[in-house]
PDB file of N, CA and C in Angstrom:
ATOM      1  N   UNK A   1      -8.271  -5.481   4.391  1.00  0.00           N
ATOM      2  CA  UNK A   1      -8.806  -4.642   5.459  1.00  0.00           C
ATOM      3  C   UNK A   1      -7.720  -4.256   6.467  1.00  0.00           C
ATOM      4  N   UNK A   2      -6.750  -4.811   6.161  1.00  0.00           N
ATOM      5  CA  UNK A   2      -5.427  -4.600   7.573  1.00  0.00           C
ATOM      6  C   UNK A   2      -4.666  -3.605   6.980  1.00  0.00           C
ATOM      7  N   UNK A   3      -4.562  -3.039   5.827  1.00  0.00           N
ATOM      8  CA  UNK A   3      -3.626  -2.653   5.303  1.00  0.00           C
ATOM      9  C   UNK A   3      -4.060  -0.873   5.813  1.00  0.00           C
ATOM     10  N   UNK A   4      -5.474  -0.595   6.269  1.00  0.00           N
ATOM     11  CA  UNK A   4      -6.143   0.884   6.507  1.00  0.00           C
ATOM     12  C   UNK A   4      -6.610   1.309   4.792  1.00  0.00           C
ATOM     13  N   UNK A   5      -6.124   0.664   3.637  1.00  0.00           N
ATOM     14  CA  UNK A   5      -6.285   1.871   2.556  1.00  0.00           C
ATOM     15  C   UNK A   5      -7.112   0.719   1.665  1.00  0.00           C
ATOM     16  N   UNK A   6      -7.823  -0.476   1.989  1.00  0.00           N
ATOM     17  CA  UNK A   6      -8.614  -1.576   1.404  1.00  0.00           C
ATOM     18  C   UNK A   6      -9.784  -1.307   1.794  1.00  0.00           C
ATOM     19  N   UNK A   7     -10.700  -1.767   1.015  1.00  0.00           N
ATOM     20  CA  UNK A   7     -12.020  -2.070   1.142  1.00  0.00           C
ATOM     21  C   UNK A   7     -12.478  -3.457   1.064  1.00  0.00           C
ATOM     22  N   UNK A   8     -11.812  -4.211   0.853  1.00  0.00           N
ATOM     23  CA  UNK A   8     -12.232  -5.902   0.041  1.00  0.00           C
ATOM     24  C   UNK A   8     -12.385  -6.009   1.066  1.00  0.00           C
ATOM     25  N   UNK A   9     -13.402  -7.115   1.798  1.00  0.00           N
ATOM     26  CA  UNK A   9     -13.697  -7.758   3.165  1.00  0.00           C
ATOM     27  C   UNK A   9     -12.981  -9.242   2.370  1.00  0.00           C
ATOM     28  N   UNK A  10     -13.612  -9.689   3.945  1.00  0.00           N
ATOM     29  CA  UNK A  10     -12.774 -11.245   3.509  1.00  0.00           C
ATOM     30  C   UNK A  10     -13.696 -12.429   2.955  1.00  0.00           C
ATOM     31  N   UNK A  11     -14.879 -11.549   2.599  1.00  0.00           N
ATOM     32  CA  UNK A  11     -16.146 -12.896   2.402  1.00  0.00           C
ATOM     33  C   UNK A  11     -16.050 -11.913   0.823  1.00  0.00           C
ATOM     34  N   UNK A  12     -15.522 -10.863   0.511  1.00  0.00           N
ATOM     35  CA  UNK A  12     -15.398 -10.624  -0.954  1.00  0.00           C
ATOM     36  C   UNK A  12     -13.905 -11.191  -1.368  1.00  0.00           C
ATOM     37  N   UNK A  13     -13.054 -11.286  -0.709  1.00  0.00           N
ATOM     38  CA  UNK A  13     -11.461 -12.269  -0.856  1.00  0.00           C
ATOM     39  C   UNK A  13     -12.172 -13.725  -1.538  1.00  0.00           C
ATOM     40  N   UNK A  14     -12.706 -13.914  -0.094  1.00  0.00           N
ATOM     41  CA  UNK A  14     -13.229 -15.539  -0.767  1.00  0.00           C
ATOM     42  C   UNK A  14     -14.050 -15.921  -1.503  1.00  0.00           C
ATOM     43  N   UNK A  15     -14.835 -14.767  -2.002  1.00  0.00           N
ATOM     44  CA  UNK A  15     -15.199 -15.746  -2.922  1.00  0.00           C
ATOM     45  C   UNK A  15     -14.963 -15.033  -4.440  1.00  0.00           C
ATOM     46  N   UNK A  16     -13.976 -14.031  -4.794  1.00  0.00           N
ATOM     47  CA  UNK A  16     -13.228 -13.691  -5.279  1.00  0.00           C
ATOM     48  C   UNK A  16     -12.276 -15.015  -5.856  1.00  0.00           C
ATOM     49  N   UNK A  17     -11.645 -15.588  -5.151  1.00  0.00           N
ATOM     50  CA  UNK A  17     -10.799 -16.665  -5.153  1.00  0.00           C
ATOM     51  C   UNK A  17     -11.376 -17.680  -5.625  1.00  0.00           C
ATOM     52  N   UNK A  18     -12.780 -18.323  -5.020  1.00  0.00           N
ATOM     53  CA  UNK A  18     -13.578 -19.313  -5.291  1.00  0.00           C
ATOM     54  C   UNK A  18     -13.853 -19.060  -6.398  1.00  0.00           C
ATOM     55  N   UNK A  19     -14.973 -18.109  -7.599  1.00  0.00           N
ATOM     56  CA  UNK A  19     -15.022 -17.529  -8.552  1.00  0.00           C
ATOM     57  C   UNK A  19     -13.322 -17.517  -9.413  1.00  0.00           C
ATOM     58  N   UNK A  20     -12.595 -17.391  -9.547  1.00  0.00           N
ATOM     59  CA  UNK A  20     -11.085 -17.300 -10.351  1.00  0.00           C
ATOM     60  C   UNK A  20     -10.338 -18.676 -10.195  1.00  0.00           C
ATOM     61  N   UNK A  21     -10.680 -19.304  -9.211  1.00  0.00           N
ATOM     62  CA  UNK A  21     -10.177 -20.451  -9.200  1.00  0.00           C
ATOM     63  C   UNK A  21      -8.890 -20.357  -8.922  1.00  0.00           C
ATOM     64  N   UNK A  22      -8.423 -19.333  -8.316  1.00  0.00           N
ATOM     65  CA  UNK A  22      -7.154 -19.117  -8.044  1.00  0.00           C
ATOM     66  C   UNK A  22      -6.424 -20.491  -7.348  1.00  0.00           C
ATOM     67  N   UNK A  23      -5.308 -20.871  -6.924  1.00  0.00           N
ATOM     68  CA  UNK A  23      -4.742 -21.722  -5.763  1.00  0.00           C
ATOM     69  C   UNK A  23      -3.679 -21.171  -5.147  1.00  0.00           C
ATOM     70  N   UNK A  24      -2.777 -20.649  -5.360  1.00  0.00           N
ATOM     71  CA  UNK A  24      -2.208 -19.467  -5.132  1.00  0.00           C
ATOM     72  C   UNK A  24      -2.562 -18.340  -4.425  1.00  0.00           C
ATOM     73  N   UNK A  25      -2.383 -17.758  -3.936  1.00  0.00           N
ATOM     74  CA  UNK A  25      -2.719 -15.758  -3.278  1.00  0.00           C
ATOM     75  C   UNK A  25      -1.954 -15.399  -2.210  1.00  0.00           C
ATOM     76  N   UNK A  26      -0.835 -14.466  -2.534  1.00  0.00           N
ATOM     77  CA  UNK A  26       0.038 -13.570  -1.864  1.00  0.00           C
ATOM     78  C   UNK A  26      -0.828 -12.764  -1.432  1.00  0.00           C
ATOM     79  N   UNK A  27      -0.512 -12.885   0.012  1.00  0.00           N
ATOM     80  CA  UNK A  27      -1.620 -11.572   0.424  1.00  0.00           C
ATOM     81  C   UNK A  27      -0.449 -10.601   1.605  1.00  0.00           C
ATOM     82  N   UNK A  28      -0.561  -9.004   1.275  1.00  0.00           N
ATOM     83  CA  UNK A  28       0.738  -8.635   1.247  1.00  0.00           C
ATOM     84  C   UNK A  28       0.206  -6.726   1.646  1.00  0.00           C
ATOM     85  N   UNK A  29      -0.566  -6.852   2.955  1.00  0.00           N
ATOM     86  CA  UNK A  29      -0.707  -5.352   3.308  1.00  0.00           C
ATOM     87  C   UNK A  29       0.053  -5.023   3.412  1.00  0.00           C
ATOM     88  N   UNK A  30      -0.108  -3.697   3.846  1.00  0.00           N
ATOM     89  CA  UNK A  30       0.942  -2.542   4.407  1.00  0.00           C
ATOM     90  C   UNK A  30       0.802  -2.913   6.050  1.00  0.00           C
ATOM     91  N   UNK A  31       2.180  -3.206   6.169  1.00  0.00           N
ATOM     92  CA  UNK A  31       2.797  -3.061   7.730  1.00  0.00           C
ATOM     93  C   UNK A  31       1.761  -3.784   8.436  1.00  0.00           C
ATOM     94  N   UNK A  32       1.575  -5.087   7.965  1.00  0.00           N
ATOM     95  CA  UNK A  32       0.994  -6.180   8.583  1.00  0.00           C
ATOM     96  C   UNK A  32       0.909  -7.300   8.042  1.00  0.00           C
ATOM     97  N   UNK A  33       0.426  -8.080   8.997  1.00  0.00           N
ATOM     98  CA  UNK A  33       0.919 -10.058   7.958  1.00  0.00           C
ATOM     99  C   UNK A  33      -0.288 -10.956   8.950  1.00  0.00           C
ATOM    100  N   UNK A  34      -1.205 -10.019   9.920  1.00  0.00           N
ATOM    101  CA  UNK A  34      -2.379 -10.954  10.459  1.00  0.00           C
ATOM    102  C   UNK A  34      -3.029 -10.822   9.518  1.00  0.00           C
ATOM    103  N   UNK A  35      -3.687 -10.399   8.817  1.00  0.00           N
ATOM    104  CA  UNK A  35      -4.375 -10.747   7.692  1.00  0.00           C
ATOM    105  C   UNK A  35      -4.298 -11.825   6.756  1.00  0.00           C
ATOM    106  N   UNK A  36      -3.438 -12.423   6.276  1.00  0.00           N
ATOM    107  CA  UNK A  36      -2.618 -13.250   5.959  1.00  0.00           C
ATOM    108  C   UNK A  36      -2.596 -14.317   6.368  1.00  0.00           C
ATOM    109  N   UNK A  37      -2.469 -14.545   8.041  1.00  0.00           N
ATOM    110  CA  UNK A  37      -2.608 -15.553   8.873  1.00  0.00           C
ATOM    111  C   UNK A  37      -3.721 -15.879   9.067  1.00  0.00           C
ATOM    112  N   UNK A  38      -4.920 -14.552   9.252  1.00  0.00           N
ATOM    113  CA  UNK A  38      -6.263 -14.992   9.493  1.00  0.00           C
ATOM    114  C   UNK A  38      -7.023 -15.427   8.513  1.00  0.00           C
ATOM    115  N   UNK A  39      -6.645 -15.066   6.921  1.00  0.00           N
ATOM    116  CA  UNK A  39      -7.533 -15.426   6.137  1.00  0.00           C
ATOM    117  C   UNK A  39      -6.979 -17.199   5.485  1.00  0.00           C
ATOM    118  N   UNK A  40      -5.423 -17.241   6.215  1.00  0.00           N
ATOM    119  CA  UNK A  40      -5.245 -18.840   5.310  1.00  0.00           C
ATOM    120  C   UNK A  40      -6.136 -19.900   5.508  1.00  0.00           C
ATOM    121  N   UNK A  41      -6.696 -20.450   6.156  1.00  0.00           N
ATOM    122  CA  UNK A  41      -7.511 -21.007   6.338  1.00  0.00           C
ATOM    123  C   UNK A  41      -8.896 -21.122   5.635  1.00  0.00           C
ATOM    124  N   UNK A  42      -8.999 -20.016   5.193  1.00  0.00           N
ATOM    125  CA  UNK A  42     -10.517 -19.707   4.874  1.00  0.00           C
ATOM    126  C   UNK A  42     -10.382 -19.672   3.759  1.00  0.00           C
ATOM    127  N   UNK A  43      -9.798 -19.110   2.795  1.00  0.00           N
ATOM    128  CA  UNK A  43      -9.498 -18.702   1.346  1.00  0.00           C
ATOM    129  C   UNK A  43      -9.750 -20.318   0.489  1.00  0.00           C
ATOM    130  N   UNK A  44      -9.800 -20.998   0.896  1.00  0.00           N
ATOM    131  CA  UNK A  44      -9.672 -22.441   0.090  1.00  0.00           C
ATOM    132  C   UNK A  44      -8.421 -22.330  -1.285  1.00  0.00           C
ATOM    133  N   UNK A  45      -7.897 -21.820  -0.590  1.00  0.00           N
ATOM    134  CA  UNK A  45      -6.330 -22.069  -1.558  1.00  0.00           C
ATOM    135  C   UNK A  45      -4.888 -21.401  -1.066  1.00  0.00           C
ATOM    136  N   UNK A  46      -3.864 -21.669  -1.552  1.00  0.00           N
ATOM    137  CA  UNK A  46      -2.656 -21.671  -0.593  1.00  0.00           C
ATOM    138  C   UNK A  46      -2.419 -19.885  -0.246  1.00  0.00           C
ATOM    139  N   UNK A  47      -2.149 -19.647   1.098  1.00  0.00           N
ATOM    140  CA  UNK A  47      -1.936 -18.215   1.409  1.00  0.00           C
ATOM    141  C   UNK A  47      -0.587 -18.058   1.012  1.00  0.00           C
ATOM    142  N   UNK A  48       0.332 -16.987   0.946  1.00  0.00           N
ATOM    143  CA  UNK A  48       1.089 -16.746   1.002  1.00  0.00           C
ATOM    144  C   UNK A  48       1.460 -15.612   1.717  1.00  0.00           C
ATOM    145  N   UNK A  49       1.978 -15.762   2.731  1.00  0.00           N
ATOM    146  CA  UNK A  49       2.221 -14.454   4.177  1.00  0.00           C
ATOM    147  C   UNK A  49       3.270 -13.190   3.845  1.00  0.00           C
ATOM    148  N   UNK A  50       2.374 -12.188   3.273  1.00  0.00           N
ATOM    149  CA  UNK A  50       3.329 -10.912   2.813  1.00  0.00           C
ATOM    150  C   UNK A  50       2.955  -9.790   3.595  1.00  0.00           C
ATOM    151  N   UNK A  51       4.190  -8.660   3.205  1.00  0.00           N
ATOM    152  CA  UNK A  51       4.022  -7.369   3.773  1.00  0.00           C
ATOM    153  C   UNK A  51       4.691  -6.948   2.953  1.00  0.00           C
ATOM    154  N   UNK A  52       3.491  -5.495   2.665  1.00  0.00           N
ATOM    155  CA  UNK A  52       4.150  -4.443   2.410  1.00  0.00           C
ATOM    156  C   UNK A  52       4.310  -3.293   2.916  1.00  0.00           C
ATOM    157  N   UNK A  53       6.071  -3.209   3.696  1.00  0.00           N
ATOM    158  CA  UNK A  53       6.672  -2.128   4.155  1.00  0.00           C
ATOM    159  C   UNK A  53       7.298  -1.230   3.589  1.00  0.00           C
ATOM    160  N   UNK A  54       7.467   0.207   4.508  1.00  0.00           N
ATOM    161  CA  UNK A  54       8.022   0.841   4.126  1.00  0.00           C
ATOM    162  C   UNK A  54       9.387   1.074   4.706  1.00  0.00           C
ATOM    163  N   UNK A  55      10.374   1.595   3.435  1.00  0.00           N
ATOM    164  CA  UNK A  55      11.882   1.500   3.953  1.00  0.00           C
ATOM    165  C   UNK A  55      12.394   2.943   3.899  1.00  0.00           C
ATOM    166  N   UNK A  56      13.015   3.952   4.811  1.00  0.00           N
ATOM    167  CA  UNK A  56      13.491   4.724   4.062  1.00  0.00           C
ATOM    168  C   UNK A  56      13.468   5.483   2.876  1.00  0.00           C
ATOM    169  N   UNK A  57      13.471   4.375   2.284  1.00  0.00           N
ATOM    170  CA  UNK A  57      13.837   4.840   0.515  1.00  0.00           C
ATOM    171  C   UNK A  57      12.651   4.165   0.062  1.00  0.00           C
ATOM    172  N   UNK A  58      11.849   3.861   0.524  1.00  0.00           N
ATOM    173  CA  UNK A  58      10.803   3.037  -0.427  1.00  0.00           C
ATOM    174  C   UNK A  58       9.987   2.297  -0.125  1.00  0.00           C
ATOM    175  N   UNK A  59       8.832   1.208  -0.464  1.00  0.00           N
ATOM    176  CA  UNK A  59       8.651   0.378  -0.588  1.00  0.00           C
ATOM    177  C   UNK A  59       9.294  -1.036  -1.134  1.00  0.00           C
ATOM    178  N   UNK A  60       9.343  -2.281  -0.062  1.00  0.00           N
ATOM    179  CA  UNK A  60       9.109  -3.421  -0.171  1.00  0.00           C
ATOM    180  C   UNK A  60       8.400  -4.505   0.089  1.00  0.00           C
ATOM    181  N   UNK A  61       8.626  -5.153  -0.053  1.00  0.00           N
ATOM    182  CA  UNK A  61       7.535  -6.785  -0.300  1.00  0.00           C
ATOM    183  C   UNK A  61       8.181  -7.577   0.097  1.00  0.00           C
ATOM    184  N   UNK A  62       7.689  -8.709   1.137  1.00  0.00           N
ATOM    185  CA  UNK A  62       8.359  -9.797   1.938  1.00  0.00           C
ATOM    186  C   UNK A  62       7.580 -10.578   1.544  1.00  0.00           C
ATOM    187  N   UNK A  63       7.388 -11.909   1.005  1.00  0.00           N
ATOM    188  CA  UNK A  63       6.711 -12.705   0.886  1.00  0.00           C
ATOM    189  C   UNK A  63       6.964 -14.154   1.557  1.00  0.00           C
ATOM    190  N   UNK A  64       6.577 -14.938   2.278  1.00  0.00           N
ATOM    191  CA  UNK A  64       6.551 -16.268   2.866  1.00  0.00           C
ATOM    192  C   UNK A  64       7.094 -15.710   4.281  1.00  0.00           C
ATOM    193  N   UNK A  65       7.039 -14.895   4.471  1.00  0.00           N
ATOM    194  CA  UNK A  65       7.355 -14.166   5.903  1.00  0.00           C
ATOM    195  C   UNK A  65       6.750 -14.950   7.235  1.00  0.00           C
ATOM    196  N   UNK A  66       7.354 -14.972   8.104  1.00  0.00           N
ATOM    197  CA  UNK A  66       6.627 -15.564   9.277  1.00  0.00           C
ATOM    198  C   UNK A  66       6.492 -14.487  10.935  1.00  0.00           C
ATOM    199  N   UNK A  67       6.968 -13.403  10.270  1.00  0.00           N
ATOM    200  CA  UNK A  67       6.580 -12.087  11.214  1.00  0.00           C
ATOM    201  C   UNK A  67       6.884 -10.909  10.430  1.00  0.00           C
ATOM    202  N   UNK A  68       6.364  -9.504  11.088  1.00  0.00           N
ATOM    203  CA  UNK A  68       6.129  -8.493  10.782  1.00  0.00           C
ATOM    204  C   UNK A  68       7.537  -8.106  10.419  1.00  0.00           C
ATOM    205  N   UNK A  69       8.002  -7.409   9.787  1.00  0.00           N
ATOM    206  CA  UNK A  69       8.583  -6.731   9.636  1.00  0.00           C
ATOM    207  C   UNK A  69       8.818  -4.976  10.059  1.00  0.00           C
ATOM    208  N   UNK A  70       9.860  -4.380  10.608  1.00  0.00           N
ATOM    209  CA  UNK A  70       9.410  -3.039  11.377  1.00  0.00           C
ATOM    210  C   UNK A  70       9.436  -2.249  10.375  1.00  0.00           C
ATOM    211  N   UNK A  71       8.927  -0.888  10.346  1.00  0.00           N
ATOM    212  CA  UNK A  71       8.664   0.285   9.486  1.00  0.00           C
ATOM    213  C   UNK A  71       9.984   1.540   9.702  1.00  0.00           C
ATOM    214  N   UNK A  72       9.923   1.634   8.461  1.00  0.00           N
ATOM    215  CA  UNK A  72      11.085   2.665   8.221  1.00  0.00           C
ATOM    216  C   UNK A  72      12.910   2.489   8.561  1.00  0.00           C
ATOM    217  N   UNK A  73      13.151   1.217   8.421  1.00  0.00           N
ATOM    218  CA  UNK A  73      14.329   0.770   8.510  1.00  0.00           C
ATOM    219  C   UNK A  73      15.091   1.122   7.202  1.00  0.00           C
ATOM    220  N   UNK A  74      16.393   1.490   7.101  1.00  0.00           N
ATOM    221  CA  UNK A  74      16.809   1.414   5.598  1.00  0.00           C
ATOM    222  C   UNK A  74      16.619   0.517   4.587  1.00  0.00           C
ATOM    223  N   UNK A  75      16.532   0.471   3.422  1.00  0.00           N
ATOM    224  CA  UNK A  75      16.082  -0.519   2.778  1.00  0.00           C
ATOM    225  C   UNK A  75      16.988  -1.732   2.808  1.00  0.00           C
ATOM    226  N   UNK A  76      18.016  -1.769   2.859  1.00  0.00           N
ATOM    227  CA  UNK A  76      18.898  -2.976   3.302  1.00  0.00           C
ATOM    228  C   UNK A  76      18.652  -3.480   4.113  1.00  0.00           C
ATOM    229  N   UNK A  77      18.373  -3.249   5.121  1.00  0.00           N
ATOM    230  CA  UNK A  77      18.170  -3.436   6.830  1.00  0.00           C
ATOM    231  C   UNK A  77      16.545  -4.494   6.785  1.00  0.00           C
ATOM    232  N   UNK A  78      16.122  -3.587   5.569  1.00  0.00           N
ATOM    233  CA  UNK A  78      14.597  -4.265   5.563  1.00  0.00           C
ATOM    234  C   UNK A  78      14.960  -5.562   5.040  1.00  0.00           C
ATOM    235  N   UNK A  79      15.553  -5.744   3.398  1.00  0.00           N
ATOM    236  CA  UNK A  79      15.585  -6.395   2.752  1.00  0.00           C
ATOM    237  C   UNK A  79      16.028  -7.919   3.502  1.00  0.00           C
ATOM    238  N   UNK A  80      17.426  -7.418   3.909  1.00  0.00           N
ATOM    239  CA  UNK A  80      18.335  -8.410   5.268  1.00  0.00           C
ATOM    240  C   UNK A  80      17.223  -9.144   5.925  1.00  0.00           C
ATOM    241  N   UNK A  81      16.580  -7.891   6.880  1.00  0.00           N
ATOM    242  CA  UNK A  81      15.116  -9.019   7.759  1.00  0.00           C
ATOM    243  C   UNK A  81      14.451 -10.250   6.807  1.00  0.00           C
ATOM    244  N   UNK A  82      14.406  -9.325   5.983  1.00  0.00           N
ATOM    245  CA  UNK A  82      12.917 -10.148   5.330  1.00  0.00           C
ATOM    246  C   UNK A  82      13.861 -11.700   4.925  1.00  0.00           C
ATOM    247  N   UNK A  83      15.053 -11.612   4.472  1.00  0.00           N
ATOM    248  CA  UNK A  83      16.184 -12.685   3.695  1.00  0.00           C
ATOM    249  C   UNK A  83      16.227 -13.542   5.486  1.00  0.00           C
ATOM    250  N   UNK A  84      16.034 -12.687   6.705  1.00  0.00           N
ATOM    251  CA  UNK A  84      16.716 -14.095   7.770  1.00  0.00           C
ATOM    252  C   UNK A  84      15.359 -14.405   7.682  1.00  0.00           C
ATOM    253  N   UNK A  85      14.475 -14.561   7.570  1.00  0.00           N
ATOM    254  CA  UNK A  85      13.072 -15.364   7.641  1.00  0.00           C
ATOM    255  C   UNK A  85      12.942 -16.489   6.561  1.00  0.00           C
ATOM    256  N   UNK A  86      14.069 -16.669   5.471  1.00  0.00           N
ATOM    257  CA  UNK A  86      13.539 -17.290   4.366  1.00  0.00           C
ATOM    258  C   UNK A  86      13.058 -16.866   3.488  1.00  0.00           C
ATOM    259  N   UNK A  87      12.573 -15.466   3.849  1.00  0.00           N
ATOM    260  CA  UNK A  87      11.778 -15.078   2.959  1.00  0.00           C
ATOM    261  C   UNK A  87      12.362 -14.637   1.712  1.00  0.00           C
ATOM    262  N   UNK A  88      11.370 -13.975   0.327  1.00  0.00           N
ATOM    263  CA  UNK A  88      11.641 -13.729  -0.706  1.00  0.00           C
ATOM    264  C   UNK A  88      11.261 -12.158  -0.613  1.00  0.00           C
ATOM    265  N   UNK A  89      12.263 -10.960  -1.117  1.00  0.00           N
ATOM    266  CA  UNK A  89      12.502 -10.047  -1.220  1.00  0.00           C
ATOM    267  C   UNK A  89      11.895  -9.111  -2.659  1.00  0.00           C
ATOM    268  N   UNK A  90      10.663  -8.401  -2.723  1.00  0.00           N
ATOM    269  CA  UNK A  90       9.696  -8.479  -3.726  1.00  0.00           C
ATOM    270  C   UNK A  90       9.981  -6.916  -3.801  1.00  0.00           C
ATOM    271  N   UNK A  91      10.179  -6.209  -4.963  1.00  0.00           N
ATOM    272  CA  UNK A  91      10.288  -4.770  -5.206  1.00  0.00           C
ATOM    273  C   UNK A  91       8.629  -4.305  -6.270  1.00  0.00           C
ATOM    274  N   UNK A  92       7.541  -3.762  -5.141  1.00  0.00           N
ATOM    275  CA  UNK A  92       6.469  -3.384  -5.807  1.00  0.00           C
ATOM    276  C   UNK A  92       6.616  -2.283  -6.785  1.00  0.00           C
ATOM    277  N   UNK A  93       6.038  -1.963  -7.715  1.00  0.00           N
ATOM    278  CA  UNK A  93       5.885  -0.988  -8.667  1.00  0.00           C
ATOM    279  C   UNK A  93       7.211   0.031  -8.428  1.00  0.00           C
ATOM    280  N   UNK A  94       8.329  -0.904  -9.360  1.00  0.00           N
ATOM    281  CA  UNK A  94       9.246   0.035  -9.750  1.00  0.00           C
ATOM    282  C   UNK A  94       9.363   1.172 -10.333  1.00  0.00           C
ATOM    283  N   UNK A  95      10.076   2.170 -10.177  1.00  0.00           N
ATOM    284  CA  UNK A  95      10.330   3.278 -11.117  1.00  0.00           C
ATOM    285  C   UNK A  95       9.231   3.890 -11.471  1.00  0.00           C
ATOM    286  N   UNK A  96       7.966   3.463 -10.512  1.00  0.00           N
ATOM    287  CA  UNK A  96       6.481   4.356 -10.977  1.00  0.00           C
ATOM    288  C   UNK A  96       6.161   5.986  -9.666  1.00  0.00           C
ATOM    289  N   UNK A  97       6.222   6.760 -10.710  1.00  0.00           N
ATOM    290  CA  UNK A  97       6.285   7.738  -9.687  1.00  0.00           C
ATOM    291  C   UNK A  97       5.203   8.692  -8.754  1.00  0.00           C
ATOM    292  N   UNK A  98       4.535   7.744  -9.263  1.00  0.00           N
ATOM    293  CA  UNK A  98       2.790   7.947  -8.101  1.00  0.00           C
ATOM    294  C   UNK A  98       2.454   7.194  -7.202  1.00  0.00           C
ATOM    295  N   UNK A  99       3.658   6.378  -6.849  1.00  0.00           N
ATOM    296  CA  UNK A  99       3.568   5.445  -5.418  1.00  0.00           C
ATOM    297  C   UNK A  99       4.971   5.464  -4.849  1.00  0.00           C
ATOM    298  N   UNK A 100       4.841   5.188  -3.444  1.00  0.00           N
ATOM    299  CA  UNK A 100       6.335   5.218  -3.194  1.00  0.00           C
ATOM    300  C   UNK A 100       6.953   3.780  -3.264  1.00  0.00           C
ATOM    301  N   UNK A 101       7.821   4.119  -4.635  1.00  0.00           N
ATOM    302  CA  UNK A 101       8.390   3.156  -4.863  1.00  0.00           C
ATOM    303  C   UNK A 101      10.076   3.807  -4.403  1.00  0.00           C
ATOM    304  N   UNK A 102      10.914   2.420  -3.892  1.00  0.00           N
ATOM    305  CA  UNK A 102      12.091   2.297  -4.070  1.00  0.00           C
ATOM    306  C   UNK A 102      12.809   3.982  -4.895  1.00  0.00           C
ATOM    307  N   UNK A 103      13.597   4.211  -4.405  1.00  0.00           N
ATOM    308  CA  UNK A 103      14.497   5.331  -4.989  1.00  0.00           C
ATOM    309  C   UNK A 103      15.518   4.549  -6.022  1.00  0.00           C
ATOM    310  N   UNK A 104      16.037   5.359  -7.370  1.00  0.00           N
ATOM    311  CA  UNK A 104      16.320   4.048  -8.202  1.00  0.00           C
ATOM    312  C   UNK A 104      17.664   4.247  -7.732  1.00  0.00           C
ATOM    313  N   UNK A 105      18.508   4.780  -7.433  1.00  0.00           N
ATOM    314  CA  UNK A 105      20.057   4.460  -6.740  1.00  0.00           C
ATOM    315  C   UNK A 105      19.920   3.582  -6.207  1.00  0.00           C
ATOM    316  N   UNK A 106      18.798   3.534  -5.149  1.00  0.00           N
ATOM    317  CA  UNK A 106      18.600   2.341  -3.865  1.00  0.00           C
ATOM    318  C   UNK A 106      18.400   1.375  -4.387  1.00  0.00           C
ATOM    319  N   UNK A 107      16.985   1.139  -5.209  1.00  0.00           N
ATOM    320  CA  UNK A 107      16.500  -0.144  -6.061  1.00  0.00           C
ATOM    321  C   UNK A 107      18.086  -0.810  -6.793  1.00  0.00           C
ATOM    322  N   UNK A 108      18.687   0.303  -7.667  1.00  0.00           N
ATOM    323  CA  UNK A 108      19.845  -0.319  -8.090  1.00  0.00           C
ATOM    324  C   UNK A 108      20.939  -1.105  -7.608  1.00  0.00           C
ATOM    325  N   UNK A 109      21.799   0.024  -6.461  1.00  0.00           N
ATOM    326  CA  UNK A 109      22.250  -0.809  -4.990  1.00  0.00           C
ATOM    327  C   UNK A 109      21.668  -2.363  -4.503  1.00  0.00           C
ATOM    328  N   UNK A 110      20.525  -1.862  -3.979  1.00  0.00           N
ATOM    329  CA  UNK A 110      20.235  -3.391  -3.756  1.00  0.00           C
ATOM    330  C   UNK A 110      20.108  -4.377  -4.886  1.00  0.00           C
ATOM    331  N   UNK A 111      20.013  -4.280  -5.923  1.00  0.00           N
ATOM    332  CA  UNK A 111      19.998  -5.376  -6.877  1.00  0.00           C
ATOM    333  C   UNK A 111      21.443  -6.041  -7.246  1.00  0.00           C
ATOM    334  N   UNK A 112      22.265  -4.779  -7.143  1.00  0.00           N
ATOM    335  CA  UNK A 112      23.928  -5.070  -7.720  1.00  0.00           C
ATOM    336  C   UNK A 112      24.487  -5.716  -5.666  1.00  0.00           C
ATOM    337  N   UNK A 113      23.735  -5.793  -4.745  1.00  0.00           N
ATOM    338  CA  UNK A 113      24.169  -6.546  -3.715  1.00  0.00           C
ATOM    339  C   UNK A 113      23.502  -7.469  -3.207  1.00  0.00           C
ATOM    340  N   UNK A 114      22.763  -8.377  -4.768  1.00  0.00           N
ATOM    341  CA  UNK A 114      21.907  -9.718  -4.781  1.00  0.00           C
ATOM    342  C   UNK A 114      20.950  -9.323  -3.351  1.00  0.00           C
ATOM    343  N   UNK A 115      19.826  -8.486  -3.289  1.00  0.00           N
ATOM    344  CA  UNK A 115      19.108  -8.200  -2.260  1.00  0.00           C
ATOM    345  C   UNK A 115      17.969  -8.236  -2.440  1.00  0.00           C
ATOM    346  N   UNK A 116      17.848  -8.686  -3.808  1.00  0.00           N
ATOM    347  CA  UNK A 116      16.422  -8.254  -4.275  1.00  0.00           C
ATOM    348  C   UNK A 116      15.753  -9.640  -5.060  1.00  0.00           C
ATOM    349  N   UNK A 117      15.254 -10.531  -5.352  1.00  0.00           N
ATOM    350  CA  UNK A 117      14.914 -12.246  -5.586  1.00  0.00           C
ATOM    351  C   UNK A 117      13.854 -11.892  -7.095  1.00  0.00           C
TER     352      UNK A 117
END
C-alpha cells in the first residue's frame, strides 16, 4: 500500500504469509521502507526492510536497509547509499523493457565496479 501502485492490504500480506508458510519476506516499495517497518511485527515471519528506488538510469533494490533512500540520484550514488547502510544492492527485472529497468551500459558499469551483490 506504500508503494501508490499496490492493492494488497496488510491483513491480505498476512495472511498471505500465514497460508504459504513463508519465514522470510522482503518487502521492498517504491520510495519507501515504513511499510516494512510497520508490517514487521505483524507478518509472523522475518521482514526484510527494502526499497525500490529510482536512479537516473533505472531502478534499484536496497534490501536490509535501515532508511530511505533519496530518488533520482545516479545509480552509483544510489547503489554507494544503499552499500553505507550494510545493505545489499538488488537489480529488479533486468534487461526487461516494460519496466524501468537499469540502462544496460549502467547495469554493466555497475557490475564490472562490484556495485551490484
Amino acid at each position: 500500500m506504500w508503494s501508490g501502485d499496490c492493492t494488497t492490504t496488510v491483513d491480505e500480506l498476512e495472511r498471505a504469509v500465514r497460508e504459504s508458510g513463508i519465514d522470510v519476506l522482503c518487502v521492498t516499495d517504491h520510495h519507501a521502507v515504513a511499510g516494512a517497518e510497520e508490517v514487521a511485527d505483524r507478518l509472523g515471519c522475518r521482514v526484510v526492510v527494502g526499497e525500490e528506488g529510482r536512479s537516473h538510469a533505472g531502478e534499484l533494490i536496497g534490501l536490509f536497509l535501515t532508511e530511505r533512500i533519496p530518488q533520482g540520484l545516479p545509480a552509483d550514488e544510489t547503489a554507494r547509499r544503499i552499500r553505507d547502510q550494510g545493505a545489499v544492492v538488488y537489480v529488479p527485472h533486468p534487461f526487461d523493457p516494460m519496466r524501468h529497468c537499469l540502462d544496460e551500459t549502467v547495469l554493466l558499469d555497475l557490475v564490472d565496479r562490484g556495485l551490484v551483490d
